[in-house]
Protein backbone atom coordinates (compact mmCIF):
# COMPACT_ATOMS: atom_id res chain seq x y z
CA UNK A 1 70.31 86.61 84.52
CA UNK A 2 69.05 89.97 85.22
CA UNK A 3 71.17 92.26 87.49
CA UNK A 4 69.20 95.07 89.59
CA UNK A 5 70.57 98.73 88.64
CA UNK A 6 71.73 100.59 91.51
CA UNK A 7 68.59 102.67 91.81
CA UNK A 8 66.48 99.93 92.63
CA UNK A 9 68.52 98.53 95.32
CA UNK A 10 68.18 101.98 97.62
CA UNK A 11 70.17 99.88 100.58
CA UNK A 12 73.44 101.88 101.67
CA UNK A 13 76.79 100.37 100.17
CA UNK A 14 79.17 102.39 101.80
CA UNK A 15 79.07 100.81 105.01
CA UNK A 16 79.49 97.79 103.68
CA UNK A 17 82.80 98.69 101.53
CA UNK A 18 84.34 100.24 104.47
CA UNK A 19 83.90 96.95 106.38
CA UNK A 20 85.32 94.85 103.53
CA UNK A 21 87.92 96.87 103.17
CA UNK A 22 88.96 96.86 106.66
CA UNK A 23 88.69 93.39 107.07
CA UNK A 24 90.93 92.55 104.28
CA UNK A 25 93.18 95.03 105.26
CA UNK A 26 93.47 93.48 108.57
CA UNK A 27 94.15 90.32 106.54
CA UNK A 28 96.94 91.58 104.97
CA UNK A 29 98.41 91.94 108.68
CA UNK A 30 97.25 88.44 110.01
CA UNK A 31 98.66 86.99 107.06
CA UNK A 32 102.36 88.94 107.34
CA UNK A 33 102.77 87.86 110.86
CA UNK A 34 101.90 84.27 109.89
CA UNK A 35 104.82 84.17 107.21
CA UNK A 36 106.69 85.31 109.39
CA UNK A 37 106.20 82.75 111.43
CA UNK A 38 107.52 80.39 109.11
CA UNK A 39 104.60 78.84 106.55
CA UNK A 40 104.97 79.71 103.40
CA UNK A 41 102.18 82.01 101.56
CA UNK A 42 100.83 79.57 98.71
CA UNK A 43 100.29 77.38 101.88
CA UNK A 44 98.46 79.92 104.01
CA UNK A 45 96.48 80.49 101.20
CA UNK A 46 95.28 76.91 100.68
CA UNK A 47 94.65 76.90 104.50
CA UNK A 48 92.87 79.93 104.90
CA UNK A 49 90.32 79.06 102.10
CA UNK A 50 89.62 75.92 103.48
CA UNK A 51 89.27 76.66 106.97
CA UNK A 52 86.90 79.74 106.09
CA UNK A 53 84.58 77.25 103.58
CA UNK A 54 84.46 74.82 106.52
CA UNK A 55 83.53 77.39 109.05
CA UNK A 56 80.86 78.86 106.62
CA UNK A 57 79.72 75.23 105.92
CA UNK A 58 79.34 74.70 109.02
CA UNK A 59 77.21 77.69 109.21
CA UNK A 60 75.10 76.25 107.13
CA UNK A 61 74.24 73.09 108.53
CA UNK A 62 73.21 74.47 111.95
CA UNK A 63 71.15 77.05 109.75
CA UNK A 64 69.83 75.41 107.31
CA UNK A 65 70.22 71.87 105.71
CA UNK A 66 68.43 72.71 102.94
CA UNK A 67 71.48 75.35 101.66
CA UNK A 68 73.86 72.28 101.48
CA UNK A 69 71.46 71.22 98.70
CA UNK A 70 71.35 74.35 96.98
CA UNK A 71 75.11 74.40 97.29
CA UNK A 72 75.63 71.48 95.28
CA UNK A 73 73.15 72.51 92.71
CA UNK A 74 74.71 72.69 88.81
CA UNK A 75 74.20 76.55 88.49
CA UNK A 76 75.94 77.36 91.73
CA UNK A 77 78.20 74.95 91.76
CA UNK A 78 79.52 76.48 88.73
CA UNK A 79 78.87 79.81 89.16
CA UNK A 80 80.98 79.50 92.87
CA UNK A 81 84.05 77.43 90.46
CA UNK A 82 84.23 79.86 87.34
CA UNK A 83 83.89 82.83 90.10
CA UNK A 84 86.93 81.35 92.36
CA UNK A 85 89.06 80.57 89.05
CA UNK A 86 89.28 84.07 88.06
CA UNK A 87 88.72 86.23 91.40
CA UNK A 88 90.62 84.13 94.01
CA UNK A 89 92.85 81.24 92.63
CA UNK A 90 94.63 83.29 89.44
CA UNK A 91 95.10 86.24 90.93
CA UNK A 92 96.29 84.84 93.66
CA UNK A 93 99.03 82.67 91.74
CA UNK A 94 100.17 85.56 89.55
CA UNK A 95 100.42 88.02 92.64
CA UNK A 96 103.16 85.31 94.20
CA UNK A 97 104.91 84.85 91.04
CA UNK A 98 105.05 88.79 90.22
CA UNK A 99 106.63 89.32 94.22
CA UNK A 100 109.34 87.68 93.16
CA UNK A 101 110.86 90.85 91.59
CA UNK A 102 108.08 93.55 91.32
CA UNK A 103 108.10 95.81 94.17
CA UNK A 104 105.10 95.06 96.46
CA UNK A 105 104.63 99.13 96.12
CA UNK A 106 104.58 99.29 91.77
CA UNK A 107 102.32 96.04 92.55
CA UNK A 108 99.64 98.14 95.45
CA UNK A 109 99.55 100.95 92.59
CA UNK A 110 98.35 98.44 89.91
CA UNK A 111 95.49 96.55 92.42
CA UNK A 112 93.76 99.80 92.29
CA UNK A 113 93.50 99.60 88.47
CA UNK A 114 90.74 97.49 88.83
CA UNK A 115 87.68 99.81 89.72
CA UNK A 116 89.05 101.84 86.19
CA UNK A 117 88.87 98.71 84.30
CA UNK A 118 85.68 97.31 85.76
CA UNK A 119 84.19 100.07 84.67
CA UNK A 120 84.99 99.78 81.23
CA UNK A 121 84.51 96.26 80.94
CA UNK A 122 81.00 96.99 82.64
CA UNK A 123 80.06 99.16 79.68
CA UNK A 124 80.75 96.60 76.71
CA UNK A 125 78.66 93.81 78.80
CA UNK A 126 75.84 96.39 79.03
CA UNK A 127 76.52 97.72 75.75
CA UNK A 128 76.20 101.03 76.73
CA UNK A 129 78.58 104.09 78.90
CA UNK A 130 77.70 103.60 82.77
CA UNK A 131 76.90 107.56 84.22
CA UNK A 132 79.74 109.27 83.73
CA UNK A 133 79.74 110.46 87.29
CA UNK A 134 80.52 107.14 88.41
CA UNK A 135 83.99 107.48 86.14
CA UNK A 136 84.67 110.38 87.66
CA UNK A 137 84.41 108.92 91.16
CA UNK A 138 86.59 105.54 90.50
CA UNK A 139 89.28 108.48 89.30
CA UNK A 140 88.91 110.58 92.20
CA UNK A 141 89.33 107.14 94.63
CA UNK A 142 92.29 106.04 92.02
CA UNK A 143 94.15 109.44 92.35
CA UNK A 144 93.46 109.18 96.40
CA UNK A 145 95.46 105.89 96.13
CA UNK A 146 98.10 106.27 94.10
CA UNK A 147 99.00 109.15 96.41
CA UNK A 148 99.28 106.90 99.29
CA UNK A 149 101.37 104.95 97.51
CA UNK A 150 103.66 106.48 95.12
CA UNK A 151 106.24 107.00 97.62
CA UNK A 152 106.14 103.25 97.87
CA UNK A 153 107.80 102.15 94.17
CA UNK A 154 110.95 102.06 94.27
CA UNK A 155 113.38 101.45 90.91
CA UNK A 156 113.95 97.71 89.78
CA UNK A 157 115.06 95.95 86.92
CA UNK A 158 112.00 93.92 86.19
CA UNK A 159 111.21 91.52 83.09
CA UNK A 160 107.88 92.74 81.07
CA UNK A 161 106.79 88.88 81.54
CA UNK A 162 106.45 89.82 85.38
CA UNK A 163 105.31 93.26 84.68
CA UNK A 164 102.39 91.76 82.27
CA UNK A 165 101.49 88.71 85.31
CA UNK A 166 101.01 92.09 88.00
CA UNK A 167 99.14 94.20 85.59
CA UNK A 168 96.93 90.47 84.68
CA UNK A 169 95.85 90.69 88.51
CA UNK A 170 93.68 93.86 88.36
CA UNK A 171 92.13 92.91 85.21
CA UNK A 172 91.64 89.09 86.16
CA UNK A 173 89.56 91.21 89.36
CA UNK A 174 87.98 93.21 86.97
CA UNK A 175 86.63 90.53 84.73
CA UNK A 176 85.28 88.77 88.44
CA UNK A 177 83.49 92.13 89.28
CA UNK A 178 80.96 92.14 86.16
CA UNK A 179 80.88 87.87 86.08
CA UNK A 180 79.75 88.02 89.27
CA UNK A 181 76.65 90.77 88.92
CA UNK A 182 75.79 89.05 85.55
CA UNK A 183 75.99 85.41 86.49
CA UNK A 184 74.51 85.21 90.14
CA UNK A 185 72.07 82.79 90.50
CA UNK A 186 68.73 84.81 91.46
CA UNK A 187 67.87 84.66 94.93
CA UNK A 188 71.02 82.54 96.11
CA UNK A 189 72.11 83.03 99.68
CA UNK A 190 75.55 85.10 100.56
CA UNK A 191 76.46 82.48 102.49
CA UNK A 192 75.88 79.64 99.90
CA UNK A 193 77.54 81.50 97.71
CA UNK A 194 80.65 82.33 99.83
CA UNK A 195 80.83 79.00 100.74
CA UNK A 196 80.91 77.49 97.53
CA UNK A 197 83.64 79.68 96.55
CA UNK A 198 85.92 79.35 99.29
CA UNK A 199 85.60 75.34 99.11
CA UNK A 200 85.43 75.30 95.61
CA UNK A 201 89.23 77.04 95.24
CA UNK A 202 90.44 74.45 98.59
CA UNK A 203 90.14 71.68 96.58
CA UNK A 204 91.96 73.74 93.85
CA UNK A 205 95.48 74.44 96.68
CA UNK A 206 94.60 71.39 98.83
CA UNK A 207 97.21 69.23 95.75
CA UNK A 208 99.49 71.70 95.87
CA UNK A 209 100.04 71.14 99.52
CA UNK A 210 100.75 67.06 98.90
CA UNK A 211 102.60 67.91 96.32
CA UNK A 212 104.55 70.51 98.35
CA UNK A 213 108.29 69.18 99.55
CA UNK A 214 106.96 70.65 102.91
CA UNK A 215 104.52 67.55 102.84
CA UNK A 216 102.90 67.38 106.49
CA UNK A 217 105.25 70.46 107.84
CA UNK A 218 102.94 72.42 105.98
CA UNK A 219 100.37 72.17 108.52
CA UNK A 220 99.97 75.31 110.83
CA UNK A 221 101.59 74.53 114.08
CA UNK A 222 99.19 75.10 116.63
CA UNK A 223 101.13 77.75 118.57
CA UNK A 224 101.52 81.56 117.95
CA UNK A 225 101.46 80.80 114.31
CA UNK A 226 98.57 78.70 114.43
CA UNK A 227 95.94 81.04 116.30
CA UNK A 228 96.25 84.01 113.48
CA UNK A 229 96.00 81.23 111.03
CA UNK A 230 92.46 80.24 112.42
CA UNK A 231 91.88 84.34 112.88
CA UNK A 232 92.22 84.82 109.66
CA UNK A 233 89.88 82.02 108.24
CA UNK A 234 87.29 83.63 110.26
CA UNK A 235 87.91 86.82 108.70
CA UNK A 236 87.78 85.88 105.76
CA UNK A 237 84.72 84.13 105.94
CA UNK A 238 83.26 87.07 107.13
CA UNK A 239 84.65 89.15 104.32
CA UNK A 240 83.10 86.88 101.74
CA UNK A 241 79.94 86.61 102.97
CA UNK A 242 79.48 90.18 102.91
CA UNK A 243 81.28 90.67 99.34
CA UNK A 244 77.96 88.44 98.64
CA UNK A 245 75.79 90.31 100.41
CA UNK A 246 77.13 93.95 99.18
CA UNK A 247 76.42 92.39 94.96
CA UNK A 248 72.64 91.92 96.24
CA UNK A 249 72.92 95.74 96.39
CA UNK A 250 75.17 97.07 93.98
CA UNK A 251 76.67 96.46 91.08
CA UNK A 252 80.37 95.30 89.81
CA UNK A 253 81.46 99.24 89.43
CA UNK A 254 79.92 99.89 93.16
CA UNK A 255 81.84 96.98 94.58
CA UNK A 256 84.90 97.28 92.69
CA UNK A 257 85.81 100.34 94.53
CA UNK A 258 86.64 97.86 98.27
CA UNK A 259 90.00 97.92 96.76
CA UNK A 260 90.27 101.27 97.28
CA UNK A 261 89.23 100.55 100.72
CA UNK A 262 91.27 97.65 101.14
CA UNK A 263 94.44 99.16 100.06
CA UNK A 264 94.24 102.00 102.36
CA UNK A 265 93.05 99.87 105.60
CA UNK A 266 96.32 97.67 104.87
CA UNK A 267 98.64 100.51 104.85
CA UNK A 268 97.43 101.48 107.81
CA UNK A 269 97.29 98.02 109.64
CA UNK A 270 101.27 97.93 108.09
CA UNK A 271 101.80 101.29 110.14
CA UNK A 272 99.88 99.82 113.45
CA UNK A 273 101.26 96.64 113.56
CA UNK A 274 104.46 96.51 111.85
CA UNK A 275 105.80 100.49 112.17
CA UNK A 276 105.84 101.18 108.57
CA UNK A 277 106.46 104.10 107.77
CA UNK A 278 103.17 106.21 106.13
CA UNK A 279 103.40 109.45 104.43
CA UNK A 280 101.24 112.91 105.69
CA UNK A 281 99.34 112.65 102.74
CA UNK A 282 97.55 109.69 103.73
CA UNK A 283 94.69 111.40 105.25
CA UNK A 284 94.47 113.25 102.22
CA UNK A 285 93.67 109.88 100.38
CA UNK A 286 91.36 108.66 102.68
CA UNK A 287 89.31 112.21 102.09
CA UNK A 288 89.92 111.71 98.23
CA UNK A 289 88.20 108.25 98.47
CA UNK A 290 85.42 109.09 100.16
CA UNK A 291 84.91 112.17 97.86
CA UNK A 292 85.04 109.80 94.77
CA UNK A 293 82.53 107.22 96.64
CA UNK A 294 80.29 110.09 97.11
CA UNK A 295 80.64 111.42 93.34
CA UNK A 296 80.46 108.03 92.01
CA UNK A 297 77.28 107.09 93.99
CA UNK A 298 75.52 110.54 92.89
CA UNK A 299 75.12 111.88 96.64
CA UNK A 300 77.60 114.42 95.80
CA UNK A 301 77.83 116.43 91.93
CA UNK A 302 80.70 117.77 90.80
CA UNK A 303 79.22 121.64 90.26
CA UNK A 304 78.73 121.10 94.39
CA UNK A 305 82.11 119.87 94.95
CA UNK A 306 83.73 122.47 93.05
CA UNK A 307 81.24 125.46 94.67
CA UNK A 308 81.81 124.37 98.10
CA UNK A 309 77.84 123.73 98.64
CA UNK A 310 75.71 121.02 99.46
CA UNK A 311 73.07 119.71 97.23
CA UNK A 312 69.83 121.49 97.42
CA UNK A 313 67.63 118.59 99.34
CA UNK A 314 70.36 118.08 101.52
CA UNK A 315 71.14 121.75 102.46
CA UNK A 316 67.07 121.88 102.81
CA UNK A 317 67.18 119.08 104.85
CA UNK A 318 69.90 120.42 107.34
CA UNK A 319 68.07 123.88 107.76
CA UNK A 320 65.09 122.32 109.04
CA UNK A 321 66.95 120.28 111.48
CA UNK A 322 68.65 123.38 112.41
CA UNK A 323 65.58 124.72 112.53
CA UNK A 324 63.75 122.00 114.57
């Protein structure tokens, strides 16, 4: 299917990517507090996708019978599986089995890979090089990450098979990134679509639970632990049904930058909620990552970021309103 280039789709993404990123880095929180609590995180994953694709089924019922039909349809049905597989149930299984031993900080500086490598795997599906500004913009956002979280690596002894499972993540979220601006059914619904992928990966955990030695103690007490459980299946409803909404109006490249986002917002959720420590350079980062968004989108050239000036319409555009 045909994917809309960026310049047709004149819609704002930034807005968008912020909120993403925010709400998965609020995730990140929610779902630390609920280990902590005691359930164990291949189970609060299996929970958490379910209870969002019920909610957002839900959704659709009192919206809209007609979308359960749609939902069950061959193309989306698949597209919604294959998307899961790759974007949300591998990652998510290598990323527990790589924790074992590589630092969680080695393991936030590869996640942010993923923009880099989007972009290159976005070229050989179009067969041709994407604007170079946009390169220069997912390396401006990568540089603003990796210096809020260098300080986080620290040394380890860890075996290349673990090494090569964290460095699969980024490229397994990559590889989701272009499937899911080439393959989306035209005209499906965000919420379908989130729906079907959430539901589509529960069915995927749900075994693992039965199977689990935890049997029915897996189950989310419904106490302190049980209330951010439910939180957080809201949230990430809400997450996915914007990611959906956001790939109406951008490309892989364009959304492939949340992670930035996302990385950022958790570090500072870690900080809010958890007093972790974060370094002085983290506003710096947040500045780099908005500078990249801005190069990468083509509101800001490089000749004006390294001049100091503002683009000609826009500098025309704020001397008549200093003028009116």
């Amino acid at each position: 299917m045909t994917s809309t280039t960026l310049e047709q789709r004149p819609a704002p993404v930034l807005p968008y990517l912020v909120t993403i990123g925010l709400l998965v880095g609020g995730n990140f929180a929610l779902a630390k507090l609920v280990v902590l609590g005691g359930l164990s995180p291949i189970d609060l994953f299996a929970w958490q996708v379910l209870g969002s694709g019920l909610i957002l089924t839900a959704c659709l019922v009192f919206r809209r019978r007609t979308d359960l039909k749609i939902l069950t349809s061959r193309s989306v049905a698949t597209y919604c599986a294959v998307n899961g597989l790759i974007g949300v149930t591998f990652p998510q299984i290598l990323s527990y089995y790589a924790l074992t031993e590589v630092p969680a900080g080695l393991f936030a500086m590869l996640i942010p890979l993923s923009p880099l490598l989007t972009f290159c795997f976005s070229c050989l599906a179009h067969r041709k090089i994407l604007p170079l500004r946009r390169l220069l913009g997912i390396l401006i956002g990568l540089a603003g990450v990796t210096v809020a979280t260098a300080d986080k690596v620290t040394g380890a002894d860890i075996s290349l098979v673990l090494i090569a499972a964290a460095f699969l993540v980024p490229v397994l979220l990559a590889i989701t990134n272009v499937y899911r601006e080439r393959a989306m059914p035209a005209g499906a619904n965000p919420l379908v679509l989130a729906a079907g992928t959430l539901l589509s990966q529960a069915t995927v955990f749900l075994p693992l639970i039965v199977l689990n030695s935890s049997g029915v103690g897996s189950v989310p007490p419904l106490d302190s632990t049980g209330l951010p459980v439910l939180v957080l299946c809201a949230v990430t409803a809400l997450s996915y049904v914007i990611t959906f909404e956001l790939y109406r109006r951008t490309d892989g490249v364009g959304f492939s930058q949340v992670g930035y986002f996302a990385t950022l917002a958790g570090i500072a959720a870690g900080t809010v909620f958890f007093a972790e420590p974060v370094t002085p350079w983290f506003a710096a980062s947040v500045i780099l990552l908005f500078v990249g968004m801005a190069v990468s989108d083509g509101h800001l050239r490089l000749r004006h970021l390294l001049s100091g000036r503002l683009p000609a319409k826009r500098r025309n555009s704020a001397t008549k309103g200093e003028l009116t």
